[in-house]
PDB file of N, CA and C in Angstrom:
ATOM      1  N   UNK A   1      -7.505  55.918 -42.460  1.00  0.00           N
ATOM      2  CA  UNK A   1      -7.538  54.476 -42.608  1.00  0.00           C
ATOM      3  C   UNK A   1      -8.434  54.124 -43.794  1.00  0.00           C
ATOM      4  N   UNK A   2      -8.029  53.495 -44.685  1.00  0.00           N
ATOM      5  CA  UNK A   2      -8.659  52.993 -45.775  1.00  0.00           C
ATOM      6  C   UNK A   2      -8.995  51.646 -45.711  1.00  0.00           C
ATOM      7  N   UNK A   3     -10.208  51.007 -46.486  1.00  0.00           N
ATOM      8  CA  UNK A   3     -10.688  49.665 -46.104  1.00  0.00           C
ATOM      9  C   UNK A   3     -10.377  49.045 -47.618  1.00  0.00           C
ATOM     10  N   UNK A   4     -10.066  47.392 -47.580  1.00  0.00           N
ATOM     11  CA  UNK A   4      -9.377  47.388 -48.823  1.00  0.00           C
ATOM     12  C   UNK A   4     -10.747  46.884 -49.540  1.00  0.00           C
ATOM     13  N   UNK A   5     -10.957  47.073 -50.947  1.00  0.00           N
ATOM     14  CA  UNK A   5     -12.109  46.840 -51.848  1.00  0.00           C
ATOM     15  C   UNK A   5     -11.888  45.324 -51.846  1.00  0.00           C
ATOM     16  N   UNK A   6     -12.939  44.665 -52.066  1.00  0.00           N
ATOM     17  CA  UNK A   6     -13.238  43.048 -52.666  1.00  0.00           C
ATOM     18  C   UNK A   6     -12.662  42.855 -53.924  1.00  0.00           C
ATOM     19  N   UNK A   7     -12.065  42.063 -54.222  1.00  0.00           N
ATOM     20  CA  UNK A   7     -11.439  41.726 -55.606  1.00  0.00           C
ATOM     21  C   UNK A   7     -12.865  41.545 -56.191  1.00  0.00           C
ATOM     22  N   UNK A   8     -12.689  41.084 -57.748  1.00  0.00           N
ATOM     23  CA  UNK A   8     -13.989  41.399 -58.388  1.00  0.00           C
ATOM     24  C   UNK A   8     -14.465  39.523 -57.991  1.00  0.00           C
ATOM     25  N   UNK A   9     -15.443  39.217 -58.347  1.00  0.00           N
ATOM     26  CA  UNK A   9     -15.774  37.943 -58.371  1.00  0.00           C
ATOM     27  C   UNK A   9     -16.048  37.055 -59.817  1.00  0.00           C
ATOM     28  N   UNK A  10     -15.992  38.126 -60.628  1.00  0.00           N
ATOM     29  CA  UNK A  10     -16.008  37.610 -61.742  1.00  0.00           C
ATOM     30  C   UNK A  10     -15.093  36.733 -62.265  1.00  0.00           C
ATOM     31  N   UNK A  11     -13.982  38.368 -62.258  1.00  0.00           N
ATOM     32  CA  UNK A  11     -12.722  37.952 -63.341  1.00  0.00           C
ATOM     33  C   UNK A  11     -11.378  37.477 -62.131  1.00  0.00           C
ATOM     34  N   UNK A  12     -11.448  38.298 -60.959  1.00  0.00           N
ATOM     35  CA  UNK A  12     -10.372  38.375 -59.977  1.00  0.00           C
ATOM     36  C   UNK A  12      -9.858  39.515 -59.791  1.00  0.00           C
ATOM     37  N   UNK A  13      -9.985  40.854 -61.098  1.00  0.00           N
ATOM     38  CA  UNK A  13      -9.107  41.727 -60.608  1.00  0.00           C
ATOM     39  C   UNK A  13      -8.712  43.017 -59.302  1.00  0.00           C
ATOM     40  N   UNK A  14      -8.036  43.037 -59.219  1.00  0.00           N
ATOM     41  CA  UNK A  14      -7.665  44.011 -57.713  1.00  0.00           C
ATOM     42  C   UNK A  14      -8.686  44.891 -57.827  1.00  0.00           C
ATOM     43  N   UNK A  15      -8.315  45.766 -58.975  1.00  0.00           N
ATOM     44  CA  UNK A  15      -8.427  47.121 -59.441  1.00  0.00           C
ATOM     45  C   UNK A  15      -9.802  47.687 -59.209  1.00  0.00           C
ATOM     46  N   UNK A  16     -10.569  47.051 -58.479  1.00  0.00           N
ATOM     47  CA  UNK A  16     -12.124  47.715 -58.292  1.00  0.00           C
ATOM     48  C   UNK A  16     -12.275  49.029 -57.783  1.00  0.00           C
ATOM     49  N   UNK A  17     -13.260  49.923 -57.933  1.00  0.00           N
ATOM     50  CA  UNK A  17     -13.668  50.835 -57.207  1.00  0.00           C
ATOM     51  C   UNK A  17     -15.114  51.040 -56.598  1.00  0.00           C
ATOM     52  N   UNK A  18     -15.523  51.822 -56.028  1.00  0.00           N
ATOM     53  CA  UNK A  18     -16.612  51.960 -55.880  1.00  0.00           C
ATOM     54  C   UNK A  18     -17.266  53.311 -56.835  1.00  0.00           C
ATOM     55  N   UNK A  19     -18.772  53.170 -56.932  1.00  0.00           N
ATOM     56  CA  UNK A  19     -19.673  54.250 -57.672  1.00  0.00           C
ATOM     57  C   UNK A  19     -20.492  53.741 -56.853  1.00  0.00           C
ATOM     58  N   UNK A  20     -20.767  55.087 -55.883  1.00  0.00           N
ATOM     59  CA  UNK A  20     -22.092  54.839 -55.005  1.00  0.00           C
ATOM     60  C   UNK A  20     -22.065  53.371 -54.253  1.00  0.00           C
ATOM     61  N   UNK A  21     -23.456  52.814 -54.505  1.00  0.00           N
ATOM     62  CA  UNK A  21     -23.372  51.815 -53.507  1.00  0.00           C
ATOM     63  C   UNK A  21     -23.056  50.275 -54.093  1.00  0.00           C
ATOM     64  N   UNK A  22     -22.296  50.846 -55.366  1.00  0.00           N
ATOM     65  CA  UNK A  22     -21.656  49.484 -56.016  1.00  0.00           C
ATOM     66  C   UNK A  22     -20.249  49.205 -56.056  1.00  0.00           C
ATOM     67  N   UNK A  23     -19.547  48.048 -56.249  1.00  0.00           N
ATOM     68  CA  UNK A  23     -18.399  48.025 -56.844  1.00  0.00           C
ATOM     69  C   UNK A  23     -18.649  47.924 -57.731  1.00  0.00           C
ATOM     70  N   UNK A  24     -17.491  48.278 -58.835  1.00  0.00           N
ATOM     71  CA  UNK A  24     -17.206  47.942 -59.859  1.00  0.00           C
ATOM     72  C   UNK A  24     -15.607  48.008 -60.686  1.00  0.00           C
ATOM     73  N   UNK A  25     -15.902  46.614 -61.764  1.00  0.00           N
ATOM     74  CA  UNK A  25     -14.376  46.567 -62.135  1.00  0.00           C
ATOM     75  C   UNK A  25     -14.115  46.773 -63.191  1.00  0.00           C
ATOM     76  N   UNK A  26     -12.694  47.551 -63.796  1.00  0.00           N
ATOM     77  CA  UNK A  26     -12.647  48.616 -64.698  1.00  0.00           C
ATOM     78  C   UNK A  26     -12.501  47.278 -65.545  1.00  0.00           C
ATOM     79  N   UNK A  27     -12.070  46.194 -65.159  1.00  0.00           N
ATOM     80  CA  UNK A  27     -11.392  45.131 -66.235  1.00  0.00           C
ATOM     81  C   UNK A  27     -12.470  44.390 -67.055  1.00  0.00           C
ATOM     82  N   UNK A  28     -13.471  44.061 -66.739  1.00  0.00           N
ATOM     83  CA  UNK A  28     -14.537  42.929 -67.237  1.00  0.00           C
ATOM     84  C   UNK A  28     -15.750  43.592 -66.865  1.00  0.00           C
ATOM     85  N   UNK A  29     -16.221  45.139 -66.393  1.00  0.00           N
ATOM     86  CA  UNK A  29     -17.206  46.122 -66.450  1.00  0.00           C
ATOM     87  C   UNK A  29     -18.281  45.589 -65.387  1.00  0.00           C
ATOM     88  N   UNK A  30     -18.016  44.407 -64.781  1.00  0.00           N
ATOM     89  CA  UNK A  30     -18.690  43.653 -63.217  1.00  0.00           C
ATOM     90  C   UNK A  30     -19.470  44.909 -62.491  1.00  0.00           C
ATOM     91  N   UNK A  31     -20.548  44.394 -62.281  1.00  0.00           N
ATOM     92  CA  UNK A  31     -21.054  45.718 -60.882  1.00  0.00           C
ATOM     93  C   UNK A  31     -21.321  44.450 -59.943  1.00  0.00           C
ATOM     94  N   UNK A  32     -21.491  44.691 -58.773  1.00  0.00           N
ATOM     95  CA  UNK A  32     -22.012  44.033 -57.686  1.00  0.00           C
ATOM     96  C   UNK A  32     -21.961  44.714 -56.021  1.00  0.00           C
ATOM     97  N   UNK A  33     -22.608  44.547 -55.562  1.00  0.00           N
ATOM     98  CA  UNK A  33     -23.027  45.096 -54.379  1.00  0.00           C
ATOM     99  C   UNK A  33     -22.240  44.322 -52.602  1.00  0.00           C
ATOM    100  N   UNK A  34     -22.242  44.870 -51.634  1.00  0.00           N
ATOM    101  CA  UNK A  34     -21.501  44.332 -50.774  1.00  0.00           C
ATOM    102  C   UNK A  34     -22.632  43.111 -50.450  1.00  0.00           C
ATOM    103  N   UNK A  35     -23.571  43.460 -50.128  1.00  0.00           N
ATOM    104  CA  UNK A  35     -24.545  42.534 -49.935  1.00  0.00           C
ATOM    105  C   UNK A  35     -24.768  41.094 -50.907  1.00  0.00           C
ATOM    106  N   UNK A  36     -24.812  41.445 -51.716  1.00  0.00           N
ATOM    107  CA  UNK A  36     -24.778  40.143 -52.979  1.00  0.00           C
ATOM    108  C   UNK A  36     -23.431  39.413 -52.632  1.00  0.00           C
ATOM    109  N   UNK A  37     -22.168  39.919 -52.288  1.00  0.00           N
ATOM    110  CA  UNK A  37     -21.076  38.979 -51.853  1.00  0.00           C
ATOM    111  C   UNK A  37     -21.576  38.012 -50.981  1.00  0.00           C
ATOM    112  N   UNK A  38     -22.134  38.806 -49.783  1.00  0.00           N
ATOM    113  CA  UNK A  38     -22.568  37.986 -48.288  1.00  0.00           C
ATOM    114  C   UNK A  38     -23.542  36.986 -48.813  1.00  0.00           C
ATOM    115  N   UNK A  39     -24.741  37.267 -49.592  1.00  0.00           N
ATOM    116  CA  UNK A  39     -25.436  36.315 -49.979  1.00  0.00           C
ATOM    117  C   UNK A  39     -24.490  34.959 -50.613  1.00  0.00           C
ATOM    118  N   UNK A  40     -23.398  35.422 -51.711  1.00  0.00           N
ATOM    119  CA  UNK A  40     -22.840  34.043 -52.605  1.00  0.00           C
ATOM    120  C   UNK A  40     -22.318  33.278 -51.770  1.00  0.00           C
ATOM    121  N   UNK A  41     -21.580  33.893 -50.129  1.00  0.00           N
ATOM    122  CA  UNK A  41     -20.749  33.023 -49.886  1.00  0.00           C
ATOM    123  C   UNK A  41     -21.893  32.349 -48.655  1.00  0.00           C
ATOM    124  N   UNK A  42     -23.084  32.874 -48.410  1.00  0.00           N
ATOM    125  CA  UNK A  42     -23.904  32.189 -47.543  1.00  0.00           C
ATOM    126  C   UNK A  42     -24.691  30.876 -48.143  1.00  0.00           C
ATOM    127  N   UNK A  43     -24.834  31.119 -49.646  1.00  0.00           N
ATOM    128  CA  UNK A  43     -25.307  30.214 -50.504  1.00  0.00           C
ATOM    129  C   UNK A  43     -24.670  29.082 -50.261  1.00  0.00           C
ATOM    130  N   UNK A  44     -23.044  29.649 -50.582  1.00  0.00           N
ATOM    131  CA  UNK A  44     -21.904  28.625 -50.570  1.00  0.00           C
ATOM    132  C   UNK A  44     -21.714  27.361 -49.505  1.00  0.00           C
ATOM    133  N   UNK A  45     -22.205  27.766 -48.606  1.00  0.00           N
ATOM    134  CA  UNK A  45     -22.311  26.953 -47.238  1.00  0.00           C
ATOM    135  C   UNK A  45     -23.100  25.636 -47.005  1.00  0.00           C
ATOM    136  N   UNK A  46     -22.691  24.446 -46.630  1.00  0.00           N
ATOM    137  CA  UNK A  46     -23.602  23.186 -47.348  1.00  0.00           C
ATOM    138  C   UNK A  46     -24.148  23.012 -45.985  1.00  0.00           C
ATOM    139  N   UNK A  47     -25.965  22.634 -45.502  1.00  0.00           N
ATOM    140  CA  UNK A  47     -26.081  22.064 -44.575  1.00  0.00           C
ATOM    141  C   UNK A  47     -26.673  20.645 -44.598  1.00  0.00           C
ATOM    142  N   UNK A  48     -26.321  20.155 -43.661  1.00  0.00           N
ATOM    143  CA  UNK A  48     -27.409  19.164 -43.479  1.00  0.00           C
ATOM    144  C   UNK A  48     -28.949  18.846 -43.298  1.00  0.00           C
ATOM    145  N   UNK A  49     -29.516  17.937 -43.060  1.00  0.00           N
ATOM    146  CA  UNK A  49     -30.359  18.214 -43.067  1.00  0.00           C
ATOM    147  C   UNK A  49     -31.511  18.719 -41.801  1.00  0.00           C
ATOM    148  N   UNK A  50     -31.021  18.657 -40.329  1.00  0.00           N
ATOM    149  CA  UNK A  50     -30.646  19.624 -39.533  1.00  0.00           C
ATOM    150  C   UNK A  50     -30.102  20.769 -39.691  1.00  0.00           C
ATOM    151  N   UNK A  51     -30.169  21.306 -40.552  1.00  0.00           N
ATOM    152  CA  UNK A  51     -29.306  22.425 -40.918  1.00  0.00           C
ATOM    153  C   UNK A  51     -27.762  23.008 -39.955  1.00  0.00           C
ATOM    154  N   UNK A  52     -27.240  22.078 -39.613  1.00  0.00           N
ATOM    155  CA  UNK A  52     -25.399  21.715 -39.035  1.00  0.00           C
ATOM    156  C   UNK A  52     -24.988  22.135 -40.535  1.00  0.00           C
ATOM    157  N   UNK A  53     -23.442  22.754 -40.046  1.00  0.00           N
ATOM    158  CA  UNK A  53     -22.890  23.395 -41.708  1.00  0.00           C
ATOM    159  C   UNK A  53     -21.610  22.208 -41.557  1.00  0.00           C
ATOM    160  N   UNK A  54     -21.598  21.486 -43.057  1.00  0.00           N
ATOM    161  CA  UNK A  54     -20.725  20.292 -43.284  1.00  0.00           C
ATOM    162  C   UNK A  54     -19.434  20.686 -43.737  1.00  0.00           C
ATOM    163  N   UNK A  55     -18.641  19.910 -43.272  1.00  0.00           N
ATOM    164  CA  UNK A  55     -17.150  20.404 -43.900  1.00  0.00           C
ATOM    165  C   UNK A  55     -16.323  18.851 -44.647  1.00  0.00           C
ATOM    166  N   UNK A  56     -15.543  19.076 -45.120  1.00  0.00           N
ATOM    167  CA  UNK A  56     -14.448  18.221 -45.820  1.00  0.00           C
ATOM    168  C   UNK A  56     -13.997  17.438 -44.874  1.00  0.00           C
ATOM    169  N   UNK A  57     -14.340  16.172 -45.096  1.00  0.00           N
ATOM    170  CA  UNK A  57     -13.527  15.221 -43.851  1.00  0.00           C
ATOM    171  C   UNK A  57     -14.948  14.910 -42.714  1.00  0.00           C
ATOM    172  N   UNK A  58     -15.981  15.555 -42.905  1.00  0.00           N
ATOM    173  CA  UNK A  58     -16.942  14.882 -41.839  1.00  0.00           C
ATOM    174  C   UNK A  58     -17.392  13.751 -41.404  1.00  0.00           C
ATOM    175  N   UNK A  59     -18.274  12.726 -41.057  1.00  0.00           N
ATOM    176  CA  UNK A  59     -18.868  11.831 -40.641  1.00  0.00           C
ATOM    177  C   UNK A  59     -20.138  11.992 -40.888  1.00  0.00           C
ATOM    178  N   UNK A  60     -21.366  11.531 -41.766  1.00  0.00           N
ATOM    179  CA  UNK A  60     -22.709  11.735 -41.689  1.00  0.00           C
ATOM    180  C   UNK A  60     -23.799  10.649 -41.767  1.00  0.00           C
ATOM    181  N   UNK A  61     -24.836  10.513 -41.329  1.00  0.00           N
ATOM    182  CA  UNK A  61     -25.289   8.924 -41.458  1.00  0.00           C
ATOM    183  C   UNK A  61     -26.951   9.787 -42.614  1.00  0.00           C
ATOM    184  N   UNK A  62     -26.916   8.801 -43.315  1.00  0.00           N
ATOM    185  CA  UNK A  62     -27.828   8.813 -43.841  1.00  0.00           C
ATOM    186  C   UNK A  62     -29.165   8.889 -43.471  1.00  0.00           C
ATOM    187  N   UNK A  63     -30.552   8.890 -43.540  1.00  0.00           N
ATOM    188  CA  UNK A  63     -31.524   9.758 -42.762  1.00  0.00           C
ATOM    189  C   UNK A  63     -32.651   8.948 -43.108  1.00  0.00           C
ATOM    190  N   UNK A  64     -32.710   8.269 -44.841  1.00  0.00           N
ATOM    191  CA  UNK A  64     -33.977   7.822 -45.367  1.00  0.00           C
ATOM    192  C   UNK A  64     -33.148   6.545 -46.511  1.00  0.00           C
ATOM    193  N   UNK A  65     -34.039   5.765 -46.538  1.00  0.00           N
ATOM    194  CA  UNK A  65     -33.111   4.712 -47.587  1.00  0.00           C
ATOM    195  C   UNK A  65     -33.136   5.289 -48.870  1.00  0.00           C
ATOM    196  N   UNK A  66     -32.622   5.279 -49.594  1.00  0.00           N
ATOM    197  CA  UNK A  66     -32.032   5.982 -50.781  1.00  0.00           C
ATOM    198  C   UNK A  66     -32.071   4.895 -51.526  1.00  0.00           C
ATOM    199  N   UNK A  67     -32.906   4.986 -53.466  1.00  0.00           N
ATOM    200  CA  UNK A  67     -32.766   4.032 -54.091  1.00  0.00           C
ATOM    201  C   UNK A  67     -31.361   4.460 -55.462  1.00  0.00           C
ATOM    202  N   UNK A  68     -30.753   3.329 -55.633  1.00  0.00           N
ATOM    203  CA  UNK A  68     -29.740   3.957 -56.505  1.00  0.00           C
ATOM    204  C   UNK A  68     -29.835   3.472 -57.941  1.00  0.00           C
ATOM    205  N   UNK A  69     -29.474   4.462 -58.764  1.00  0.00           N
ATOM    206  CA  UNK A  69     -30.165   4.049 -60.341  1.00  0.00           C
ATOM    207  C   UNK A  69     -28.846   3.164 -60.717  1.00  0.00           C
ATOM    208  N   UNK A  70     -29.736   2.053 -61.719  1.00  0.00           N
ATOM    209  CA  UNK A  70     -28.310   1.057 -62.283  1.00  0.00           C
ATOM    210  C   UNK A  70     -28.484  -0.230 -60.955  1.00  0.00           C
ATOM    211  N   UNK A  71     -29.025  -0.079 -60.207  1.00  0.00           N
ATOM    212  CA  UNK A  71     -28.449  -1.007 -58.675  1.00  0.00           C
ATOM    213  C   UNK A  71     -29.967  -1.253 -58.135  1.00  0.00           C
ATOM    214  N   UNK A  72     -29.939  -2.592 -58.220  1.00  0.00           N
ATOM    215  CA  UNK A  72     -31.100  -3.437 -57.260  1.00  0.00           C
ATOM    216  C   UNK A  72     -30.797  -3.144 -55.722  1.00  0.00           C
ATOM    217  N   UNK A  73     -29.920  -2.751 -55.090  1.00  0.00           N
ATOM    218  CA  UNK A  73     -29.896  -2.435 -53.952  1.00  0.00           C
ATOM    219  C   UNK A  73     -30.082  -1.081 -53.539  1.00  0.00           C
ATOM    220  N   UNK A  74     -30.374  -0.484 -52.360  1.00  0.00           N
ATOM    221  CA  UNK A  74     -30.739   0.836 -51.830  1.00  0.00           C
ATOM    222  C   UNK A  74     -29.567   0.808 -50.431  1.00  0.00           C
ATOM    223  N   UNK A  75     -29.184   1.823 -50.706  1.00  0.00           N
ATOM    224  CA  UNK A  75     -28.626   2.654 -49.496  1.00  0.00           C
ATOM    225  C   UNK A  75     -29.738   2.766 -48.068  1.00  0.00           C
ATOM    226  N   UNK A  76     -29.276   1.829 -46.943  1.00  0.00           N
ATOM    227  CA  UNK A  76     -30.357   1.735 -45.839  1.00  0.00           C
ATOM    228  C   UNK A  76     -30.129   3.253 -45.297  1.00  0.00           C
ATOM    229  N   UNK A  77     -31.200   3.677 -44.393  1.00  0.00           N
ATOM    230  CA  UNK A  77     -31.244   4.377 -43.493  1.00  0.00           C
ATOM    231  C   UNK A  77     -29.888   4.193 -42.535  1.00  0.00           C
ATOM    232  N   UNK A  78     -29.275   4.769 -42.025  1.00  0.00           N
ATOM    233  CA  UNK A  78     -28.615   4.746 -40.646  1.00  0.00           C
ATOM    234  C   UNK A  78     -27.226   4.468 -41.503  1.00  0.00           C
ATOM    235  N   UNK A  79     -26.934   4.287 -42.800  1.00  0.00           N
ATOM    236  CA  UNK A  79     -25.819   4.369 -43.158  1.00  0.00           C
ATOM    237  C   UNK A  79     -24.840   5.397 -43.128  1.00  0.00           C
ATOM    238  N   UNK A  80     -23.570   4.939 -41.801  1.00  0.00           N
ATOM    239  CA  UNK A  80     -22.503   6.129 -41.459  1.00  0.00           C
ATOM    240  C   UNK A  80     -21.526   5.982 -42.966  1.00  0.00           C
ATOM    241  N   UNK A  81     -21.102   7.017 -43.049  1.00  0.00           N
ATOM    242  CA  UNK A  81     -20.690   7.743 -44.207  1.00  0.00           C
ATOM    243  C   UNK A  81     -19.116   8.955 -43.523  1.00  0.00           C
ATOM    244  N   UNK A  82     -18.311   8.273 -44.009  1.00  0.00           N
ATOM    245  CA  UNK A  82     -16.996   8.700 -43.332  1.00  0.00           C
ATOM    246  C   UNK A  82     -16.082   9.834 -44.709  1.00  0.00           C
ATOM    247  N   UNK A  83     -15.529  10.772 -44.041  1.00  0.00           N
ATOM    248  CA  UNK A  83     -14.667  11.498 -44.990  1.00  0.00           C
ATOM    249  C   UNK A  83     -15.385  12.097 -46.128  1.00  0.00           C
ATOM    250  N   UNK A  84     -16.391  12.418 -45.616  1.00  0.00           N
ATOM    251  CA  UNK A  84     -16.976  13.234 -47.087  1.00  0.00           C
ATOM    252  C   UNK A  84     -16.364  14.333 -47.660  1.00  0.00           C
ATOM    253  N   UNK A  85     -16.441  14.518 -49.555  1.00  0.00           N
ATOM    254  CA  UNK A  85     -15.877  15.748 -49.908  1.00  0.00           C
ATOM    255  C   UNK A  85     -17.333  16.490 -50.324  1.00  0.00           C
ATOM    256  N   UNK A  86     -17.024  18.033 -49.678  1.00  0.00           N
ATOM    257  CA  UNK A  86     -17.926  18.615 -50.573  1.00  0.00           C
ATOM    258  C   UNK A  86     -17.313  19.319 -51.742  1.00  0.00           C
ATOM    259  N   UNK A  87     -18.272  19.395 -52.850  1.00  0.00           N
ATOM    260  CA  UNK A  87     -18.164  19.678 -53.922  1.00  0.00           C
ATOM    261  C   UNK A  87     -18.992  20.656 -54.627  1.00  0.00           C
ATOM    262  N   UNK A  88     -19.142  21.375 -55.731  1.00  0.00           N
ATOM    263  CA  UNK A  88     -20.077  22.075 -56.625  1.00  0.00           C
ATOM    264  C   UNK A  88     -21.095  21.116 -56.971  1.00  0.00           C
ATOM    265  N   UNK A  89     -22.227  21.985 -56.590  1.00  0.00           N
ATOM    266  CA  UNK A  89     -23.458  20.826 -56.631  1.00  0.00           C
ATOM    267  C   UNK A  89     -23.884  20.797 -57.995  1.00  0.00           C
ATOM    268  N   UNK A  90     -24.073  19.547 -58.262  1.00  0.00           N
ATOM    269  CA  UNK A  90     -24.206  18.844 -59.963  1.00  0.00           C
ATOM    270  C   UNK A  90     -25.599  17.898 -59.640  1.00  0.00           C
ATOM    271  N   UNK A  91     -26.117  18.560 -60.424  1.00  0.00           N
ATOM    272  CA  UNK A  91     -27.753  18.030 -59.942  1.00  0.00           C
ATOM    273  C   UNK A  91     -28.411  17.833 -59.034  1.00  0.00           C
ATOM    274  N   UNK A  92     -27.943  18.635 -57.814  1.00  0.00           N
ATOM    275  CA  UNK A  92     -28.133  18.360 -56.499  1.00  0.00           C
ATOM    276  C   UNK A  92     -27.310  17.917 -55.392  1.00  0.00           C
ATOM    277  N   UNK A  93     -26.606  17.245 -56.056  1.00  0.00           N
ATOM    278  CA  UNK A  93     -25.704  16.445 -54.881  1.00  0.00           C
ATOM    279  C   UNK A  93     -24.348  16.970 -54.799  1.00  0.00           C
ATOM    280  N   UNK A  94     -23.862  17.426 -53.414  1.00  0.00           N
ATOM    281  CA  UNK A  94     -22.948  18.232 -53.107  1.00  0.00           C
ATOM    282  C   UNK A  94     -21.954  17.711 -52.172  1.00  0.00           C
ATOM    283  N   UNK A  95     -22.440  16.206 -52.287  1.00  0.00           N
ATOM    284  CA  UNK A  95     -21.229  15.629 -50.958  1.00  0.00           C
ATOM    285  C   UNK A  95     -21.315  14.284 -52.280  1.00  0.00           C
ATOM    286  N   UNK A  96     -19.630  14.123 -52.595  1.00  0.00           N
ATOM    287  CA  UNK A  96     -19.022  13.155 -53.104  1.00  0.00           C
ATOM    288  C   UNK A  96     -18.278  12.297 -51.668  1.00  0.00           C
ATOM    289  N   UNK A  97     -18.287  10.897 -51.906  1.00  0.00           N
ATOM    290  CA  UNK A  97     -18.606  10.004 -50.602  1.00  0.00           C
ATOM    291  C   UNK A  97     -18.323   8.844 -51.253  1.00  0.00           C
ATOM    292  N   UNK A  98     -17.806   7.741 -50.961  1.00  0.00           N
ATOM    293  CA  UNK A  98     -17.268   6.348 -50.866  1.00  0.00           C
ATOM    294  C   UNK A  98     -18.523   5.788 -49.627  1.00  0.00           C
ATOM    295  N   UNK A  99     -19.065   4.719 -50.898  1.00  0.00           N
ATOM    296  CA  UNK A  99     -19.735   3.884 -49.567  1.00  0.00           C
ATOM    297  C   UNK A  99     -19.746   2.235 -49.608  1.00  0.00           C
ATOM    298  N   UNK A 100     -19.527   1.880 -48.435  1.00  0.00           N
ATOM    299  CA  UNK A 100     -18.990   0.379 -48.562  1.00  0.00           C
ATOM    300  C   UNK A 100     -20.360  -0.228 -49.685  1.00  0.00           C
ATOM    301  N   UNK A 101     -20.014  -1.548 -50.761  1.00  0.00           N
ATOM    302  CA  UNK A 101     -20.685  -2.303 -51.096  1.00  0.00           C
ATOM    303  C   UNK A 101     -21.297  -1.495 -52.293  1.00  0.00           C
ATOM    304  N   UNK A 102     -21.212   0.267 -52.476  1.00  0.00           N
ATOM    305  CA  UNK A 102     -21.719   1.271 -53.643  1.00  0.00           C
ATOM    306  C   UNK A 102     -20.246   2.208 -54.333  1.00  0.00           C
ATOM    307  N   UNK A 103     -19.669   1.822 -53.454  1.00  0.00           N
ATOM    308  CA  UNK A 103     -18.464   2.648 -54.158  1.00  0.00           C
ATOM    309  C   UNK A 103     -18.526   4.305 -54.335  1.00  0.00           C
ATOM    310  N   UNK A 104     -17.752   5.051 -55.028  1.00  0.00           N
ATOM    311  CA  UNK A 104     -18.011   6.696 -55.112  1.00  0.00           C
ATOM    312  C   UNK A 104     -19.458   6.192 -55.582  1.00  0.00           C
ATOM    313  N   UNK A 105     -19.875   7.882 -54.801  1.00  0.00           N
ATOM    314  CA  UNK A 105     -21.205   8.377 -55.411  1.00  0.00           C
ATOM    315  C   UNK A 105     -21.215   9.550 -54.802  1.00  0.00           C
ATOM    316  N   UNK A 106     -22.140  10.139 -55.272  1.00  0.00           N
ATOM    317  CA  UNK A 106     -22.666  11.101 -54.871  1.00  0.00           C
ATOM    318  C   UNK A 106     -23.903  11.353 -53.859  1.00  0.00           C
ATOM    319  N   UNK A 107     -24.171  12.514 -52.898  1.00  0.00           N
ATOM    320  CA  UNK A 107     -25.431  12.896 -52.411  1.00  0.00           C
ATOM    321  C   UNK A 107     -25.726  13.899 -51.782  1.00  0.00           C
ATOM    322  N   UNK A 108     -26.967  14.014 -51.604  1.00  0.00           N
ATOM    323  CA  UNK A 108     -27.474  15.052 -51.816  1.00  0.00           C
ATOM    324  C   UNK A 108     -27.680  15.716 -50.228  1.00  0.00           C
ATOM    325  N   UNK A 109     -26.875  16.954 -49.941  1.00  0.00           N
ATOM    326  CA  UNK A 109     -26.777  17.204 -48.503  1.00  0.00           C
ATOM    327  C   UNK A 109     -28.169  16.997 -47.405  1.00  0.00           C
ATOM    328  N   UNK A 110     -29.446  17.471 -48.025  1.00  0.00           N
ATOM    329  CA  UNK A 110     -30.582  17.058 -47.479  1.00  0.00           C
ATOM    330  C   UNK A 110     -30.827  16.174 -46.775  1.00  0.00           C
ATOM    331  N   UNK A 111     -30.204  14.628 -47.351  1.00  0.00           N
ATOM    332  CA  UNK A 111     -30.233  13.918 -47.084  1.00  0.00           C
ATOM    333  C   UNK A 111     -29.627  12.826 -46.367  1.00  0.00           C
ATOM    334  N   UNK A 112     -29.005  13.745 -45.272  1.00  0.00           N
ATOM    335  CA  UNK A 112     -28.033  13.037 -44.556  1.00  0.00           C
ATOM    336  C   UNK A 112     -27.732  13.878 -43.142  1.00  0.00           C
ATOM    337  N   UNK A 113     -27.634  13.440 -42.014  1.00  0.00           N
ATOM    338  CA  UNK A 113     -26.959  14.206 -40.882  1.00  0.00           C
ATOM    339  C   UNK A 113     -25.724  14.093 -39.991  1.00  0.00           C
ATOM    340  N   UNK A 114     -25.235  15.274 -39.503  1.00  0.00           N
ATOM    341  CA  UNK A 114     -23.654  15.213 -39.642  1.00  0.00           C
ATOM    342  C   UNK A 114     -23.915  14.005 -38.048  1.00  0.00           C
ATOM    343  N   UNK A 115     -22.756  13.641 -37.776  1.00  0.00           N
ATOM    344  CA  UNK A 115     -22.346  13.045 -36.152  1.00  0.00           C
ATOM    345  C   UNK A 115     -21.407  13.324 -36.233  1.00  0.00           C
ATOM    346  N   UNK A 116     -21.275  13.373 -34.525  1.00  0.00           N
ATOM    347  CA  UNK A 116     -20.003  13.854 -33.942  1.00  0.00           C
ATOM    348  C   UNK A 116     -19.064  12.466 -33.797  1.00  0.00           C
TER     349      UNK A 116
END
């Protein structure tokens, strides 16, 4: 029984092998370790600020009033927050979000907790 290798993470290609306790890919010369995978995709994982892991489509209420640049008004505390997307975090903020009266924005997972 053979176990199938990780595609590379770099480039994508199949073709990896192992040397010792690395992969590596003949295509784009990548080394990386099984462990360093587990870390990227644990990185990858967004929590709240309870640390609950958030998904696409959640519900989260805001935690602390939030001041917003450009805008005399602040985002109150206790503001529910419907259908969030997560996204690649761009200065921090990893949940793109529609909010009544602010429109898209962005924020920052820390700062917010999921509800059921």
């Amino acid at each position: 029984m053979t176990t199938a290798l990780p595609n590379c993470p770099s480039c994508g290609s199949e073709y990896t092998y192992e040397d010792g306790a690395l992969y590596v890919c003949p295509m784009c010369a990548h080394e990386w370790t099984a462990e360093s995978v587990a870390e990227a995709e644990e990185a990858a994982i967004v929590r709240d600020a309870n640390g609950n892991v958030l998904q696409d489509g959640d519900t989260v209420t805001v935690i602390r009033d939030l001041k917003v640049k450009g805008s005399s008004n602040a985002i109150k505390q206790g503001t529910k927050v419907k259908n969030i997307k997560l996204v690649d975090p761009e200065d921090g903020h990893d949940i793109d979000c529609k909010i009544p009266g602010f429109g898209q924005i962005g924020l920052k997972s820390e700062v917010v907790k999921k509800t059921n």
